[in-house]
N, C-alpha and C. Protein backbone atom coordinates (compact mmCIF):
# COMPACT_ATOMS: atom_id res chain seq x y z
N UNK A 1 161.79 157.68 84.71
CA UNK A 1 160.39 157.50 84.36
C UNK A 1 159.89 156.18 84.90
N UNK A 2 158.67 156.25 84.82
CA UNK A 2 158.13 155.19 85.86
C UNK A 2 157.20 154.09 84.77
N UNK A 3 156.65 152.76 84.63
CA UNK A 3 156.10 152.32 83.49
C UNK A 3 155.57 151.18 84.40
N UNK A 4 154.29 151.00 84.84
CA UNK A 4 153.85 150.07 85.99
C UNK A 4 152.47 149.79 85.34
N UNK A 5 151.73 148.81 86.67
CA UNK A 5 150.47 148.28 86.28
C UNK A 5 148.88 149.53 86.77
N UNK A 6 149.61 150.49 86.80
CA UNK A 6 148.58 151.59 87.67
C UNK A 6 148.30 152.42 86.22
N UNK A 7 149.28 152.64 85.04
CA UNK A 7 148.56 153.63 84.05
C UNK A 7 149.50 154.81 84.49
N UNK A 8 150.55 154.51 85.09
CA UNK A 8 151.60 155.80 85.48
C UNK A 8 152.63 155.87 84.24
N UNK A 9 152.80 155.04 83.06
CA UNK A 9 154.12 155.29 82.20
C UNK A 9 154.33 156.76 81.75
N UNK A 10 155.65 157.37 82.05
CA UNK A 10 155.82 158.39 81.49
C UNK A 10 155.95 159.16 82.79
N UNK A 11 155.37 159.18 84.04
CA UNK A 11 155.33 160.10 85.05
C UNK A 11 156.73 159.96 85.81
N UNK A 12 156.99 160.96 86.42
CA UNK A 12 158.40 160.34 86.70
C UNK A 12 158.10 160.35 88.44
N UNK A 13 158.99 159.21 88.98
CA UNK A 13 158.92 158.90 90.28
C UNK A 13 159.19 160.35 91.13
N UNK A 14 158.40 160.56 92.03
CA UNK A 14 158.22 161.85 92.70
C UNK A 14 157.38 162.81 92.88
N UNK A 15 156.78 162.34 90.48
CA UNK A 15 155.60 163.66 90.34
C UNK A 15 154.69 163.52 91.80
N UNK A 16 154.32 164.82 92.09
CA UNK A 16 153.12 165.26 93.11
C UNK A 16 151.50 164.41 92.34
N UNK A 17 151.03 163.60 93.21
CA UNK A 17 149.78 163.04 92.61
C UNK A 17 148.77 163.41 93.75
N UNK A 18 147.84 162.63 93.72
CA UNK A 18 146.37 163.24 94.49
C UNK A 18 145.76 161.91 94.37
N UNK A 19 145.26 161.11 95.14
CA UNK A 19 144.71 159.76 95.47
C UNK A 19 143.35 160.38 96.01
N UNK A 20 142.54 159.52 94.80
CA UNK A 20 141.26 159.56 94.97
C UNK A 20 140.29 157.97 95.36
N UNK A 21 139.61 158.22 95.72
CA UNK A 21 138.53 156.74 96.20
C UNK A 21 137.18 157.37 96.01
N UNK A 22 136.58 156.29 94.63
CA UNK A 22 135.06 155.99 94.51
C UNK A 22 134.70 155.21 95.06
N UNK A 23 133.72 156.05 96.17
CA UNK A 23 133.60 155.33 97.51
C UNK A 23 132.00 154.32 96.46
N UNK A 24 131.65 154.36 95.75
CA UNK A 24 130.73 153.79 94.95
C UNK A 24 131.30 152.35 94.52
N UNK A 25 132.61 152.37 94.19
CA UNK A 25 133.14 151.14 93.92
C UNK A 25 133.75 150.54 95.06
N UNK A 26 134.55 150.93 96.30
CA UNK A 26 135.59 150.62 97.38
C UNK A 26 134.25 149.25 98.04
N UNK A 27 135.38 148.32 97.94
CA UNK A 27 134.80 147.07 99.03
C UNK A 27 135.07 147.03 99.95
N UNK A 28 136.38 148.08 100.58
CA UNK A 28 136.95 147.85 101.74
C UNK A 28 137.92 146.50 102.02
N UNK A 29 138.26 145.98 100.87
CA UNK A 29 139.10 144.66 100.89
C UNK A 29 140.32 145.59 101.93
N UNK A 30 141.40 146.15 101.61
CA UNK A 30 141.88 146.89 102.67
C UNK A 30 143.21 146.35 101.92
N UNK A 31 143.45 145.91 100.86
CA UNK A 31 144.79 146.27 100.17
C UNK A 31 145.44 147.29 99.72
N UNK A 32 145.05 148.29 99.68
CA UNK A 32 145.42 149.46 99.13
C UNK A 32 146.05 150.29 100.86
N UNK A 33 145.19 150.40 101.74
CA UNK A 33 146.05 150.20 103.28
C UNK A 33 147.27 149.85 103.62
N UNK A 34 147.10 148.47 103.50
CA UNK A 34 148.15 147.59 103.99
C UNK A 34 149.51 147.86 103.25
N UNK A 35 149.39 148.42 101.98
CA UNK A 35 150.92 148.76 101.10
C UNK A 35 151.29 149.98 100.95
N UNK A 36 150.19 151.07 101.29
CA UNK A 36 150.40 151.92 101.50
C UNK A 36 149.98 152.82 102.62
N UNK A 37 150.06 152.48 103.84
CA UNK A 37 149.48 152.99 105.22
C UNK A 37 149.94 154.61 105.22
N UNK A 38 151.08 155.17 104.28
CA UNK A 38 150.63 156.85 104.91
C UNK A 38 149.82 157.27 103.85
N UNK A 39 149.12 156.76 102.69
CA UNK A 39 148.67 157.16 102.23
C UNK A 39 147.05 157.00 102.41
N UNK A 40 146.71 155.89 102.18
CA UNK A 40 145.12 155.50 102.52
C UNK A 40 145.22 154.78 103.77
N UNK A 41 144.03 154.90 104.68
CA UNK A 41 143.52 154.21 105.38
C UNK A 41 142.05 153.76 105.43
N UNK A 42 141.50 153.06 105.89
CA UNK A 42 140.27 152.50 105.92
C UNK A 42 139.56 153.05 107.15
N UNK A 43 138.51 153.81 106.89
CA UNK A 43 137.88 154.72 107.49
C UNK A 43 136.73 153.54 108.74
N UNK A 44 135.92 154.04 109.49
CA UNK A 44 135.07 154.08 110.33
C UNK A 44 133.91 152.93 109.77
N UNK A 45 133.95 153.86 108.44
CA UNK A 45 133.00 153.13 107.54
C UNK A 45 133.85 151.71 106.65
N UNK A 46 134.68 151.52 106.88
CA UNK A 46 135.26 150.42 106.56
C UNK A 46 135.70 150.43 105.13
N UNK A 47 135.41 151.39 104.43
CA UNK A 47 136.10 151.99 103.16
C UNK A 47 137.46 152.72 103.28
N UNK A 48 138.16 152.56 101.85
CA UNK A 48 139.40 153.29 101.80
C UNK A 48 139.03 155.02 102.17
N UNK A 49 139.93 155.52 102.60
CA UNK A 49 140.24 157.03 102.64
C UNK A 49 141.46 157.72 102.31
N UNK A 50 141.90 158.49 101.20
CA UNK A 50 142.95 159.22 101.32
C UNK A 50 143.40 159.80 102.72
N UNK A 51 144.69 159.53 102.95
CA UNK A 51 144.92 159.97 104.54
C UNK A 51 145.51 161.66 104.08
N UNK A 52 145.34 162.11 102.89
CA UNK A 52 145.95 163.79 102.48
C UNK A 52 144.46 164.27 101.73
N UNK A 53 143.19 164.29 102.90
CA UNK A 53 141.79 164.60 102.67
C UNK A 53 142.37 166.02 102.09
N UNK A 54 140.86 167.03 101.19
CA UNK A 54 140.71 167.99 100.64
C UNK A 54 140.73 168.80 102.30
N UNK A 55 140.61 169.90 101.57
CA UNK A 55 141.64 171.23 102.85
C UNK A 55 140.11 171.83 103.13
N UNK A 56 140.07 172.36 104.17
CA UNK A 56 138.91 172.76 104.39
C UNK A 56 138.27 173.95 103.82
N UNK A 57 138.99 174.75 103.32
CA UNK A 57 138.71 175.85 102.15
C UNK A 57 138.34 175.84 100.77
N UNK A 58 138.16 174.23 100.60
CA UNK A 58 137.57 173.64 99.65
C UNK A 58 138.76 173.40 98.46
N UNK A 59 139.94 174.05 98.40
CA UNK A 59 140.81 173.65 97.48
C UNK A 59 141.42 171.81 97.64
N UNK A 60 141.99 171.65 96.64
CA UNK A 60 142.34 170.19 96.33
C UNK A 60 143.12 169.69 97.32
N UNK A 61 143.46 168.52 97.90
CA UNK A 61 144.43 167.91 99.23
C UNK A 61 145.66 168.23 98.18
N UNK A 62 146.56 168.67 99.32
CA UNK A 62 148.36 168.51 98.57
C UNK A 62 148.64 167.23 98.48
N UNK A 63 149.55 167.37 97.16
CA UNK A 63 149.71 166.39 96.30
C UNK A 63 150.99 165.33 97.66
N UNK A 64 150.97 164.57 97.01
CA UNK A 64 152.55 163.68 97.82
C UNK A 64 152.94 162.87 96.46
N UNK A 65 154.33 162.59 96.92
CA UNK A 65 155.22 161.94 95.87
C UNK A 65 154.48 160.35 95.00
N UNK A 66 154.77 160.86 93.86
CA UNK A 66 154.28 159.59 93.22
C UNK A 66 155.70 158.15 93.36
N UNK A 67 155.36 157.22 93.82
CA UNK A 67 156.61 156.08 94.24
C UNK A 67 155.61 154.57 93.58
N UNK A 68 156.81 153.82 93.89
CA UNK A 68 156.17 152.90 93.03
C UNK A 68 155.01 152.01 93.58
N UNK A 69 155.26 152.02 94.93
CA UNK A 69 154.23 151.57 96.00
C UNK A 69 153.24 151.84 95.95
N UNK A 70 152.84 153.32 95.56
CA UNK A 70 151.99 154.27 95.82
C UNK A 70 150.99 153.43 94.55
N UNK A 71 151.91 153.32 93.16
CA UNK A 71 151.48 153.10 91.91
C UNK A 71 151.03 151.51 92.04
N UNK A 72 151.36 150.77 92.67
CA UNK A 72 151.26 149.67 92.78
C UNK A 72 150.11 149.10 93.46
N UNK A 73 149.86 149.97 94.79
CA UNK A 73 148.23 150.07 95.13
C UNK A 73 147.02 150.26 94.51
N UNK A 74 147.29 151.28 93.79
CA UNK A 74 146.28 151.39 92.94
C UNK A 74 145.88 151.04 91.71
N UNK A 75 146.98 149.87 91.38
CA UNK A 75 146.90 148.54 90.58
C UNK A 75 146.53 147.43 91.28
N UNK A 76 146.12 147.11 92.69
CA UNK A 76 145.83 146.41 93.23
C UNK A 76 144.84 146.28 93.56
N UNK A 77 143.83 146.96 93.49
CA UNK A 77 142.57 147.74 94.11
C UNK A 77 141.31 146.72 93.14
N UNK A 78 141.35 145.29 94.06
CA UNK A 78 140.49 144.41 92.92
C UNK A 78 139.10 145.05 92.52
N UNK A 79 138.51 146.17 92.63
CA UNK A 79 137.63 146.27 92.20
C UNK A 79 137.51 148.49 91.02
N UNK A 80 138.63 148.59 90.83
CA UNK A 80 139.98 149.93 90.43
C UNK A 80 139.03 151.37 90.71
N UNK A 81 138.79 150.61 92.41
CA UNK A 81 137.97 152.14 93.14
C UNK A 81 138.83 153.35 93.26
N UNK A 82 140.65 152.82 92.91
CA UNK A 82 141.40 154.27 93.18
C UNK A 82 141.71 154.75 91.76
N UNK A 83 142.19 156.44 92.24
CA UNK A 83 142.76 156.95 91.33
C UNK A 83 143.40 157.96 91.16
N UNK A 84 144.58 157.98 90.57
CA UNK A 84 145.60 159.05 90.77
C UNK A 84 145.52 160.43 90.01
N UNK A 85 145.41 161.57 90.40
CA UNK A 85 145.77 162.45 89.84
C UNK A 85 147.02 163.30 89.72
N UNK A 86 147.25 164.19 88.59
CA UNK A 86 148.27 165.15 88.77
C UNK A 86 148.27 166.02 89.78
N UNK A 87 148.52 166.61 90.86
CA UNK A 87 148.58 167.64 91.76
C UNK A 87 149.11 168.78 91.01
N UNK A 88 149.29 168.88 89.76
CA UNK A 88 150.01 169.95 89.01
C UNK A 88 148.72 170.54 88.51
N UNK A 89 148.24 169.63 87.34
CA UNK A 89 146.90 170.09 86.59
C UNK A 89 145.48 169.45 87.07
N UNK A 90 145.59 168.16 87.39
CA UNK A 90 144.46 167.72 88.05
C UNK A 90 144.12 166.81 86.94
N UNK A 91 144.85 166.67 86.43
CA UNK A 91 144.15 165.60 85.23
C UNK A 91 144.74 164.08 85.70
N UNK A 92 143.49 162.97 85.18
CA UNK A 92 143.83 161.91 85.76
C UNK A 92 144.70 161.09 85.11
N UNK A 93 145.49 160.23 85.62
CA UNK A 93 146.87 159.49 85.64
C UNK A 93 146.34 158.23 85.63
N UNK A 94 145.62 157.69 86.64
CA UNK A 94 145.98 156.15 86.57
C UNK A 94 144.13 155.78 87.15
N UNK A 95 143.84 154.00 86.83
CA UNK A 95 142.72 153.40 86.69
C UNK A 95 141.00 154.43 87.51
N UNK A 96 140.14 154.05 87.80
CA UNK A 96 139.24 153.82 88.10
C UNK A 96 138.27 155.25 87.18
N UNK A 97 138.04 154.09 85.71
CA UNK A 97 137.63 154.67 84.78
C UNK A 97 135.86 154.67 84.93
């Protein structure tokens, strides 16, 4: 089980999550990038982007492993524009309340 600064206690390292960005809050500081490059990148527009976008059939992006890195980004996110979901149920896991 995993117990970090992201709001993950209880999930266990691996669960399938879903990384979201309120592009309403994202400053584009570009920490959430830099620690986790296969997951987000910083788009065109100079905002974060999930790099596992929604599928074009409109269902949810596949989930990827929850790790501690992963959890750790999105405890880093000085302004808590990210946020993790379950890829199981879809219910949310960790900050950007």
């Amino acid at each position: 089980m995993t117990a970090d600064s992201a709001g993950t206690a209880g999930r266990a390292a691996g669960d399938p999550v879903v990384v979201r960005v309120d592009h309403g809050r994202c400053v584009g500081s570009g920490m959430c990038a830099l620690a986790v490059p296969g997951s987000l990148v910083l788009g065109a527009d100079g905002l974060a982007h999930p790099v596992r976008a929604p599928r074009p059939d409109g269902a949810p992006p596949v989930g990827e492993p929850l790790t501690a890195k992963l959890a750790e980004a999105v405890g880093f996110c000085p302004v808590e524009a990210l946020a993790l979901y379950s890829a199981r149920d879809g219910r949310r896991i960790a900050h950007a309340e």
